[in-house]
C-alpha atoms as a PDB file:
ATOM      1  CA  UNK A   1      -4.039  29.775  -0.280  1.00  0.00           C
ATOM      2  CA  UNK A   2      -1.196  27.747   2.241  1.00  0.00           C
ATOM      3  CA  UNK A   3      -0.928  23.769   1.803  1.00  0.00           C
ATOM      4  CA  UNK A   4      -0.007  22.294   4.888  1.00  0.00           C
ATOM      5  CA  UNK A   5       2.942  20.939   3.530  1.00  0.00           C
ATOM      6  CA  UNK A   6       4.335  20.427   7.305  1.00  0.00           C
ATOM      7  CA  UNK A   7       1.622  17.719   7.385  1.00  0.00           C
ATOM      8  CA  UNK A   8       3.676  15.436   5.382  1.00  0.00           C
ATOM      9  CA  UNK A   9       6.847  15.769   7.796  1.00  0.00           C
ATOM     10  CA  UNK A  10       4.198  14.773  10.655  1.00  0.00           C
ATOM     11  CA  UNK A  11       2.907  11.835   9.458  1.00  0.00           C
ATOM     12  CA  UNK A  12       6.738  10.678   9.030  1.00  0.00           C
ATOM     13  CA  UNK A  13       7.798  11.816  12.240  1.00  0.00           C
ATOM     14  CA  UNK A  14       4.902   9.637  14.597  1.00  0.00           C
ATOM     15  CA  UNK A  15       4.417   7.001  12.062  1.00  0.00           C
ATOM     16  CA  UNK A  16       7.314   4.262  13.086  1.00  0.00           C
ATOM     17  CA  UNK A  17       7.210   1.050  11.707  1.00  0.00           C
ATOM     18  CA  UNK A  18       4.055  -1.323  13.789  1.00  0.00           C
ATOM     19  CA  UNK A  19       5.865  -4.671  12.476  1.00  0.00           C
ATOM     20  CA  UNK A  20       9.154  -3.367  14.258  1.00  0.00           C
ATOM     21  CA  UNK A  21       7.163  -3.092  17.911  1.00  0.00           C
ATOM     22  CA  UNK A  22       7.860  -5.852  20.716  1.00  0.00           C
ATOM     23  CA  UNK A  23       5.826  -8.574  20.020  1.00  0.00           C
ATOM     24  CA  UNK A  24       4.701 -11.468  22.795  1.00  0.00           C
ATOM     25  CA  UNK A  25       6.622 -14.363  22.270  1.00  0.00           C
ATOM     26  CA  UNK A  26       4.431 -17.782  21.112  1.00  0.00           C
ATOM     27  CA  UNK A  27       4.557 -19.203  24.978  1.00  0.00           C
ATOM     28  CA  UNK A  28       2.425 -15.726  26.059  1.00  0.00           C
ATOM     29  CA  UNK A  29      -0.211 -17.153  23.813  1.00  0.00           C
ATOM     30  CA  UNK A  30       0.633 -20.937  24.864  1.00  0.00           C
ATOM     31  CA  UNK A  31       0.006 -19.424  28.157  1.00  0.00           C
ATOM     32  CA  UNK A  32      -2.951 -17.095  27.298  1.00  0.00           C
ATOM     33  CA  UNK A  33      -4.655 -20.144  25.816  1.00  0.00           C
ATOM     34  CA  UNK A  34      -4.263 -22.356  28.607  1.00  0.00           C
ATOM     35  CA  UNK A  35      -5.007 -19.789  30.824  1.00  0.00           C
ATOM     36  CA  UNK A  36      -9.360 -19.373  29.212  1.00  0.00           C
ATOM     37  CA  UNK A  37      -9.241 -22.753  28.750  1.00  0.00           C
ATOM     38  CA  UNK A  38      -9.297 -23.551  32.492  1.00  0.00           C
ATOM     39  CA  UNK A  39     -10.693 -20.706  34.782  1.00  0.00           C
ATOM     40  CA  UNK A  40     -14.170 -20.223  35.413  1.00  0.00           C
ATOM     41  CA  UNK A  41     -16.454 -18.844  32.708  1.00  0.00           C
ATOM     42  CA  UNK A  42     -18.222 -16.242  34.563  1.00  0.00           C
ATOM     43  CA  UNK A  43     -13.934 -14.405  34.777  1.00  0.00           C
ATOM     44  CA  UNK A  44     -13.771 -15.560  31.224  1.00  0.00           C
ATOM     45  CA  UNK A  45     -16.887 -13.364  30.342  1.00  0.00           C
ATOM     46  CA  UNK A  46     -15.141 -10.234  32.286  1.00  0.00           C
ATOM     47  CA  UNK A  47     -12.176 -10.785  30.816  1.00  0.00           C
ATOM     48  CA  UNK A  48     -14.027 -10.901  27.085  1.00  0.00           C
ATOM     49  CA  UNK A  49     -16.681  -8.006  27.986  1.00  0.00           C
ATOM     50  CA  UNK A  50     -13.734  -5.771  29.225  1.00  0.00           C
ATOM     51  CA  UNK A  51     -11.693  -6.272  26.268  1.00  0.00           C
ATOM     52  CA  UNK A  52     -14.401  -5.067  23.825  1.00  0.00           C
ATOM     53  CA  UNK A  53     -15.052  -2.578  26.226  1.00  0.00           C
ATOM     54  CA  UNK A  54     -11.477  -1.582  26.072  1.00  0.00           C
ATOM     55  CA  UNK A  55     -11.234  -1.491  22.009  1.00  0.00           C
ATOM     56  CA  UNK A  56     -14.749   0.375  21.934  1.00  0.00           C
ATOM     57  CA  UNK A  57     -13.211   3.003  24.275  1.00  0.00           C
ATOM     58  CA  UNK A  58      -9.705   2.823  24.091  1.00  0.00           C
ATOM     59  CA  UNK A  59      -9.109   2.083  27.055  1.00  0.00           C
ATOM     60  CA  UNK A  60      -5.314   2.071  28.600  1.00  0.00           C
ATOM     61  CA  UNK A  61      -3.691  -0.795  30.752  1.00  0.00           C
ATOM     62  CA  UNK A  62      -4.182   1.345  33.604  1.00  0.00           C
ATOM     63  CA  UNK A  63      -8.118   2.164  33.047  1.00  0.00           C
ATOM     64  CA  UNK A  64      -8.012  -1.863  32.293  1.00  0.00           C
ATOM     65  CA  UNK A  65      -6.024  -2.438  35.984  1.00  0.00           C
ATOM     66  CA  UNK A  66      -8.723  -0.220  37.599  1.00  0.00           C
ATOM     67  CA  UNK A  67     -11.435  -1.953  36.341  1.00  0.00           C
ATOM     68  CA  UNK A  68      -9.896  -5.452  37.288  1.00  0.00           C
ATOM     69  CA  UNK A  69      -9.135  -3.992  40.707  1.00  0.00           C
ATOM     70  CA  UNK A  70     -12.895  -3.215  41.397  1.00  0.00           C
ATOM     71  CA  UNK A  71     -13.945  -6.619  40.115  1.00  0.00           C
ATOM     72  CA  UNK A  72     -11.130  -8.718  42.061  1.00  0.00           C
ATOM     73  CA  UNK A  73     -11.989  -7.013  45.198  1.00  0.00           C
ATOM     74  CA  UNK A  74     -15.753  -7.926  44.913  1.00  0.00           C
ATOM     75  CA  UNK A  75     -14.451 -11.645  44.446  1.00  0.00           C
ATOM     76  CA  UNK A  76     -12.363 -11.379  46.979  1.00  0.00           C
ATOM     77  CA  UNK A  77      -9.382 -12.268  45.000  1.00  0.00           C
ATOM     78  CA  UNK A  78      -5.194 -11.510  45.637  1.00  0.00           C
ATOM     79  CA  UNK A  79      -3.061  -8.683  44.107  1.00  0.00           C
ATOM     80  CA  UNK A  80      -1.651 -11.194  41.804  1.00  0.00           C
ATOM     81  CA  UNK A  81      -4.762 -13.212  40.697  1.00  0.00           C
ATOM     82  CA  UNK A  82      -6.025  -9.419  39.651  1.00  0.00           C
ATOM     83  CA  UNK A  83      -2.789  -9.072  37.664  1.00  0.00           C
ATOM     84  CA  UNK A  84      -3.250 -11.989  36.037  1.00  0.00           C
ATOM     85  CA  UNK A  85      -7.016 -11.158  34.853  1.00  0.00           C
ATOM     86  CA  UNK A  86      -5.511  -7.581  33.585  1.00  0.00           C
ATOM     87  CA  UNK A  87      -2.629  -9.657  31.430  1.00  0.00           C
ATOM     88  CA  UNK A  88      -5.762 -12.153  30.233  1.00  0.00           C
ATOM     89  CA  UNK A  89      -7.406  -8.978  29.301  1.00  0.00           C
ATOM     90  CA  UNK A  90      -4.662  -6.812  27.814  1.00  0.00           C
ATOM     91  CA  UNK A  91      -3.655 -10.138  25.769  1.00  0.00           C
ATOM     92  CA  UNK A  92      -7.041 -10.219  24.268  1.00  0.00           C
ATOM     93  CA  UNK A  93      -7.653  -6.634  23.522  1.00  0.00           C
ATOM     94  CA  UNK A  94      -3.887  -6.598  21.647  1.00  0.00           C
ATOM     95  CA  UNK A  95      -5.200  -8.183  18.366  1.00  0.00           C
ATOM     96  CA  UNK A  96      -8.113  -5.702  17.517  1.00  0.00           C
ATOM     97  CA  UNK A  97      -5.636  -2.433  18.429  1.00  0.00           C
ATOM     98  CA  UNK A  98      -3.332  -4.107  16.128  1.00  0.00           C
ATOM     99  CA  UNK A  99      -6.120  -4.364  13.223  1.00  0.00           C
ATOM    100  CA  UNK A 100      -7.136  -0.697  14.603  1.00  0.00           C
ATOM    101  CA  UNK A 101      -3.229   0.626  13.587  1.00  0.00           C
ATOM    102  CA  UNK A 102      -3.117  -1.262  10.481  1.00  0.00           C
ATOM    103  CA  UNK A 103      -6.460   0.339   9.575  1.00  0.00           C
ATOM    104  CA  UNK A 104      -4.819   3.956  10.323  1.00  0.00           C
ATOM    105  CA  UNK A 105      -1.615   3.511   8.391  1.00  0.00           C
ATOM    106  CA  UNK A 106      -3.721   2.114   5.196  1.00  0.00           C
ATOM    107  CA  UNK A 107      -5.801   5.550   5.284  1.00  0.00           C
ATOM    108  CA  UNK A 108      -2.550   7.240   5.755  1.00  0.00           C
ATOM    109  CA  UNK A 109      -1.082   5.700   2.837  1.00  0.00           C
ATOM    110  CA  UNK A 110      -4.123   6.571   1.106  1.00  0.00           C
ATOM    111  CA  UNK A 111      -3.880  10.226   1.481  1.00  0.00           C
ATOM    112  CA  UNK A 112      -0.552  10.666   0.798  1.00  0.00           C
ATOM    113  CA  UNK A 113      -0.732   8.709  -2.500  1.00  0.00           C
ATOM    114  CA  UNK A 114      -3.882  11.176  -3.287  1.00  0.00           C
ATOM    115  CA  UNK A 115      -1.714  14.382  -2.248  1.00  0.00           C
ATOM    116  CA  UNK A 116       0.768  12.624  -4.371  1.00  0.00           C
ATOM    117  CA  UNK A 117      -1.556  12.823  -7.468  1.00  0.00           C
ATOM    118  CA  UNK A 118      -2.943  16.849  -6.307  1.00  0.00           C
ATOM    119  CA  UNK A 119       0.783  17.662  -6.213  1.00  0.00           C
ATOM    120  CA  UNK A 120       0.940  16.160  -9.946  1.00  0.00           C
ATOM    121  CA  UNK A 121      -2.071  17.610 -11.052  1.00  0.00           C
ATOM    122  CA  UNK A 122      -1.117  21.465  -9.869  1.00  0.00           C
ATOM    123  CA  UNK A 123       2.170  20.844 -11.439  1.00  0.00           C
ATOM    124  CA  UNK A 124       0.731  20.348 -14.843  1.00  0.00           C
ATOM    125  CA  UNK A 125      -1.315  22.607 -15.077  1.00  0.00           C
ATOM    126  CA  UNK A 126       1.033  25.414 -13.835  1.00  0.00           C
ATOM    127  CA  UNK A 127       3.689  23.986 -16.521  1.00  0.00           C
ATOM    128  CA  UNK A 128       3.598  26.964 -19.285  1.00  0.00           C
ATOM    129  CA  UNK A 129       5.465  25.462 -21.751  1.00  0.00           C
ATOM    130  CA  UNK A 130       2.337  22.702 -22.162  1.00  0.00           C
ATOM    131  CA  UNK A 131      -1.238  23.851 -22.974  1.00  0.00           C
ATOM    132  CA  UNK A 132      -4.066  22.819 -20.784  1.00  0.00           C
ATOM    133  CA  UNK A 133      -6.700  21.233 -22.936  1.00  0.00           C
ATOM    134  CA  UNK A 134     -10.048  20.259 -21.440  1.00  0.00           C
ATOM    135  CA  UNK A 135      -9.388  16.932 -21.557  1.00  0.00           C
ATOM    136  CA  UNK A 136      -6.889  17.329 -18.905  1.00  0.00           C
ATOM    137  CA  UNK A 137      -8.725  19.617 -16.922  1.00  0.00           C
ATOM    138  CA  UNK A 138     -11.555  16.851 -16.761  1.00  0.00           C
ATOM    139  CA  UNK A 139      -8.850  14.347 -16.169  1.00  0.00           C
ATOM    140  CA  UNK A 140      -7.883  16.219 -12.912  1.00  0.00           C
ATOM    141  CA  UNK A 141     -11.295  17.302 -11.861  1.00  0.00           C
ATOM    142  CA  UNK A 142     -11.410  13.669 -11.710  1.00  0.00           C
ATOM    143  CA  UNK A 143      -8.408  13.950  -8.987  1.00  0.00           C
ATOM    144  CA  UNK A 144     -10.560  16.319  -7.403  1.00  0.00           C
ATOM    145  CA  UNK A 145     -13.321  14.821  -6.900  1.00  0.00           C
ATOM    146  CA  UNK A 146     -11.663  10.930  -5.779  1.00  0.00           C
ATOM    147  CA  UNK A 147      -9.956  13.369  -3.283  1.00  0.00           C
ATOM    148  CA  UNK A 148     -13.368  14.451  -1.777  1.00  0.00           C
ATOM    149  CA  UNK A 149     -14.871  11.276  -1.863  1.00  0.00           C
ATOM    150  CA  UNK A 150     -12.002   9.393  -0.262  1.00  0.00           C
ATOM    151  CA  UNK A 151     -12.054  12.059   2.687  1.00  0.00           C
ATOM    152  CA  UNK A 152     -15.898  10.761   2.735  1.00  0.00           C
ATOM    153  CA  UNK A 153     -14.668   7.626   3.176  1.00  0.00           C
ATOM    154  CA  UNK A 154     -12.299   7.898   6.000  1.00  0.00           C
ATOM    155  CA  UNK A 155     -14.465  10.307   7.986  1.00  0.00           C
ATOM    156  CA  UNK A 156     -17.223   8.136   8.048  1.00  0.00           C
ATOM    157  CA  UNK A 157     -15.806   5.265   9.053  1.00  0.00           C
ATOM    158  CA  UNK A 158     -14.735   5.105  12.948  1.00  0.00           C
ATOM    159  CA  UNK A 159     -11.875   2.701  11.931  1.00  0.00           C
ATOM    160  CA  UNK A 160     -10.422   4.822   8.896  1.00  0.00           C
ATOM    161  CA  UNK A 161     -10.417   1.284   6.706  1.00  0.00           C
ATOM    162  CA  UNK A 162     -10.110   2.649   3.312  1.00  0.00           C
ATOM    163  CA  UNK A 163     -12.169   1.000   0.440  1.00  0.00           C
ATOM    164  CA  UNK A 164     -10.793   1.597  -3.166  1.00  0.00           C
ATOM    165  CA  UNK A 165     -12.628   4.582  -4.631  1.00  0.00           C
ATOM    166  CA  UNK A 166     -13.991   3.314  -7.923  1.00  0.00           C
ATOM    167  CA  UNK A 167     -13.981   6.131 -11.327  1.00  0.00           C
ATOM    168  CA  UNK A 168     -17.781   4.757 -12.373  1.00  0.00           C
ATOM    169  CA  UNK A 169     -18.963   6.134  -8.980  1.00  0.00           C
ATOM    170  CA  UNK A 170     -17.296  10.070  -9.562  1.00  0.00           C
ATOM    171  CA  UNK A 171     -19.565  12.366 -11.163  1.00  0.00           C
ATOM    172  CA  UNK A 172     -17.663  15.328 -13.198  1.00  0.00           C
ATOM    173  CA  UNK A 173     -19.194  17.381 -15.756  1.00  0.00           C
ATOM    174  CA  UNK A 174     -17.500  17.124 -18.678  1.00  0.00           C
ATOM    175  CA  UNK A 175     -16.043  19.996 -21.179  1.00  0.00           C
ATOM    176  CA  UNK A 176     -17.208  20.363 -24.474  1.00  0.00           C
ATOM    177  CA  UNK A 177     -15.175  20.275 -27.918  1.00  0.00           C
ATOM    178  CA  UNK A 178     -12.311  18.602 -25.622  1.00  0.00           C
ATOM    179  CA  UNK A 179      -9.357  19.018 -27.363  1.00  0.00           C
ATOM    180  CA  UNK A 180     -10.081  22.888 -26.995  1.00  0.00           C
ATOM    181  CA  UNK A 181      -7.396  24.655 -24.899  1.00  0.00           C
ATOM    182  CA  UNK A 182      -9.327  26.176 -21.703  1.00  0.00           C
ATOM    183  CA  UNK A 183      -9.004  29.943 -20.235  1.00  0.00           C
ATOM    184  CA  UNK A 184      -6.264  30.683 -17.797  1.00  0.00           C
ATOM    185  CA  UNK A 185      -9.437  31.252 -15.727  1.00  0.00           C
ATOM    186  CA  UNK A 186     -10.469  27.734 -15.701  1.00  0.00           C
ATOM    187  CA  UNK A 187      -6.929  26.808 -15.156  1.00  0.00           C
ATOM    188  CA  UNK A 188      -6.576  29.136 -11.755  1.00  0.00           C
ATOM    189  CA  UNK A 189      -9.886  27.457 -10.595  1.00  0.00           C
ATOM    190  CA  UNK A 190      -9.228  24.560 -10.803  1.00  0.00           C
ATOM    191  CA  UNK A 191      -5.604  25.408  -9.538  1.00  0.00           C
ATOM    192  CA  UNK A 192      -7.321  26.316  -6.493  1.00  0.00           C
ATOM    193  CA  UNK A 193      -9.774  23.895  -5.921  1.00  0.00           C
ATOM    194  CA  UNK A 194      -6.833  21.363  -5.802  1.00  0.00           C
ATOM    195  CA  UNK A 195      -4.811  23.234  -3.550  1.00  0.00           C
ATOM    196  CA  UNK A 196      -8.597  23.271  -1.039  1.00  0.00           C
ATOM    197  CA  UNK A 197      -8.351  19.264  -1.695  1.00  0.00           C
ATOM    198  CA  UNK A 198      -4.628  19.429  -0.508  1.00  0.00           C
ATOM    199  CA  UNK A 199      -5.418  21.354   2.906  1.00  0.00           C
ATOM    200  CA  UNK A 200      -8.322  18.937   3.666  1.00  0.00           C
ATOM    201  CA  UNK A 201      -6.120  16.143   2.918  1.00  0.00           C
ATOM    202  CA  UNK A 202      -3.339  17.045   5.110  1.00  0.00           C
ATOM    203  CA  UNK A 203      -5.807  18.260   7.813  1.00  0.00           C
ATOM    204  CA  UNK A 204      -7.291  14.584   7.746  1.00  0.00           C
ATOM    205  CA  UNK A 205      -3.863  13.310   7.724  1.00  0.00           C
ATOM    206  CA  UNK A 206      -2.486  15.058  10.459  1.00  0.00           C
ATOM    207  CA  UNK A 207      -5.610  14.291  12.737  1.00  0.00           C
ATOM    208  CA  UNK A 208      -5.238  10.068  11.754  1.00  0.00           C
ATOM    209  CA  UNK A 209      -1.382  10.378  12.722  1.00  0.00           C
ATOM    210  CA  UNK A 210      -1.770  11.529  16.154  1.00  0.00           C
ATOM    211  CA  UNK A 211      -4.704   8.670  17.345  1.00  0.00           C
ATOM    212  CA  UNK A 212      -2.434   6.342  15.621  1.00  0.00           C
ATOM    213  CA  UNK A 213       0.785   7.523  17.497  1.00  0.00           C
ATOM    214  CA  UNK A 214      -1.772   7.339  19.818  1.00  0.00           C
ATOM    215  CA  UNK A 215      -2.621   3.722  19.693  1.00  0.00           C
ATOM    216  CA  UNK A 216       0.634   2.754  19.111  1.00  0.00           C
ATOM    217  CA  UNK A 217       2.013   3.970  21.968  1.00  0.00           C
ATOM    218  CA  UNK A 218      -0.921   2.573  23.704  1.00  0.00           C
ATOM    219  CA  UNK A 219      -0.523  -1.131  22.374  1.00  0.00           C
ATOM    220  CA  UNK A 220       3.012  -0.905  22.961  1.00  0.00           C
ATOM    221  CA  UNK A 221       2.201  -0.625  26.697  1.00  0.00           C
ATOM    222  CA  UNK A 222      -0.298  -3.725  26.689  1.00  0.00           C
ATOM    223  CA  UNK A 223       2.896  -5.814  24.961  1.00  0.00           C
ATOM    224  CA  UNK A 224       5.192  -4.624  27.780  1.00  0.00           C
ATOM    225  CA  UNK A 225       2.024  -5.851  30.817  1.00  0.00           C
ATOM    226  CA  UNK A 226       1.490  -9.009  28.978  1.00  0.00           C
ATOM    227  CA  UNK A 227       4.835  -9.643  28.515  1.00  0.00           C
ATOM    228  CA  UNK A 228       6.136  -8.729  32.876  1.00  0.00           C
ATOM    229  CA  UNK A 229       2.857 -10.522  33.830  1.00  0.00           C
ATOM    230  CA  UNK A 230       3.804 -13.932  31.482  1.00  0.00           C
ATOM    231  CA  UNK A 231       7.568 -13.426  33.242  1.00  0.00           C
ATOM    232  CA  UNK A 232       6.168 -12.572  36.589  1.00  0.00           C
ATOM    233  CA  UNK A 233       3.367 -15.973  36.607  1.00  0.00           C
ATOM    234  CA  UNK A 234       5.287 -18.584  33.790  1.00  0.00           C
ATOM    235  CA  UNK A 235       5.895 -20.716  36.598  1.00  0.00           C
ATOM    236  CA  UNK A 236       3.190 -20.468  39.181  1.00  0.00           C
ATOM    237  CA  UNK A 237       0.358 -19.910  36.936  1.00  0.00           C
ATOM    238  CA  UNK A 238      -1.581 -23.598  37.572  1.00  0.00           C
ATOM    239  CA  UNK A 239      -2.116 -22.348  41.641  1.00  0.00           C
ATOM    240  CA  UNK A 240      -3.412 -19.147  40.187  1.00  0.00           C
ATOM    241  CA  UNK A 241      -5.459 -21.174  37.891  1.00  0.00           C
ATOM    242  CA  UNK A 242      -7.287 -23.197  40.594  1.00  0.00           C
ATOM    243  CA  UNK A 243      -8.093 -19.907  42.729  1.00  0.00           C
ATOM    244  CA  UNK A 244      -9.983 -18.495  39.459  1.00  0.00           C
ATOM    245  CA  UNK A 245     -11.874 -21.846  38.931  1.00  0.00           C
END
């Protein structure tokens, strides 16, 4: 049996820090504000429908400039009174891909505090100079099984947001006469059974670091549109205004 110990080096290597990204400044959301406030609600519905559209699909700035390009031509609208819709848009869509990241990194953390506790686990029970009684092999069957159910967890939940696995709701059978010391058998078992819960972890892991290099990169893109469009339309944005009303 192979851990995926390479995992862990993964998950270090994509995962850079989401409060150390480029952040708009307060007058992009000055500007944002001002911006709905004003123009006409049937481009304020667009801009709101293609946003969730955007965070339901994932969409990128450019699939977001393509759609915006097909609606501003049916309006009959300029090249910049498009890019402005695409920075209302990308400015709105921001704030859910930054909930989606921080969901990501929490079941990240998650895992690797649980492969923390397998790594514990095998190392106690291969320690030969301690016996294994059953009431530490029930104590880590408990490991196992939090394992399994927090991989439940994260797969069946689109945005990864772990909940705290609760003990009451883990379901071991328990050894009799507990204080008995247990056969090297039972020990190898369970040795492998934890090494399974290791694999599946890291697997999981690996899988939730590359969508949420993915989104970062992704997000970091929107940042750098809303940001050249705020720059590019700071100072003419009221005639742009009045063409959308």
């Amino acid at each position: 049996m192979k851990m995926i110990i390479l995992s862990s080096l993964i998950c270090l290597l994509v995962v850079s820090p989401v409060l150390g990204q480029e952040k708009p400044s307060p007058e992009v959301e000055v500007f944002y504000q001002n911006a709905m406030s004003q123009i006409n609600v049937r481009h304020v519905n667009w801009i709101k429908n293609i946003a969730k559209e955007a965070n339901e699909k994932n969409l990128t700035i450019d699939e977001i400039g393509s759609k915006a390009a097909v609606y501003t031509s049916s309006q009959g609208f300029s090249k910049n009174e498009m890019e402005f819709l695409i920075g209302l848009a990308a400015t709105l869509t921001k704030g859910d891909q930054k909930k989606q990241i921080a969901q990501l990194q929490s079941a990240l953390d998650s895992l690797k505090k649980q492969k923390g506790k397998i790594m514990d686990a095998i190392a106690g029970l291969e320690d030969k100079r301690k016996p294994v009684t059953a009431v530490l092999l029930d104590s880590v069957r408990h490991i196992s099984e939090k394992s399994k159910l927090l991989l439940t967890q994260i797969n069946s939940n689109k945005s990864e947001h772990v909940k705290v696995v609760n003990r009451d709701t883990i379901k071991v059978i328990k050894t009799k006469n507990l204080n008995k010391q247990v056969t090297q058998a039972a020990i190898d078992a369970q040795v492998f059974q934890l090494k399974n819960d290791f694999d599946s972890l890291s697997e999981t892991g690996e899988k939730i670091s590359l969508r949420l290099q993915m989104y970062m990169d992704r997000h970091s893109k929107y940042i750098s549109t809303i940001s050249n469009i705020f720059k590019k339309f700071s100072d003419t944005s009221s005639a742009i205004i009045q063409n959308l009303k």
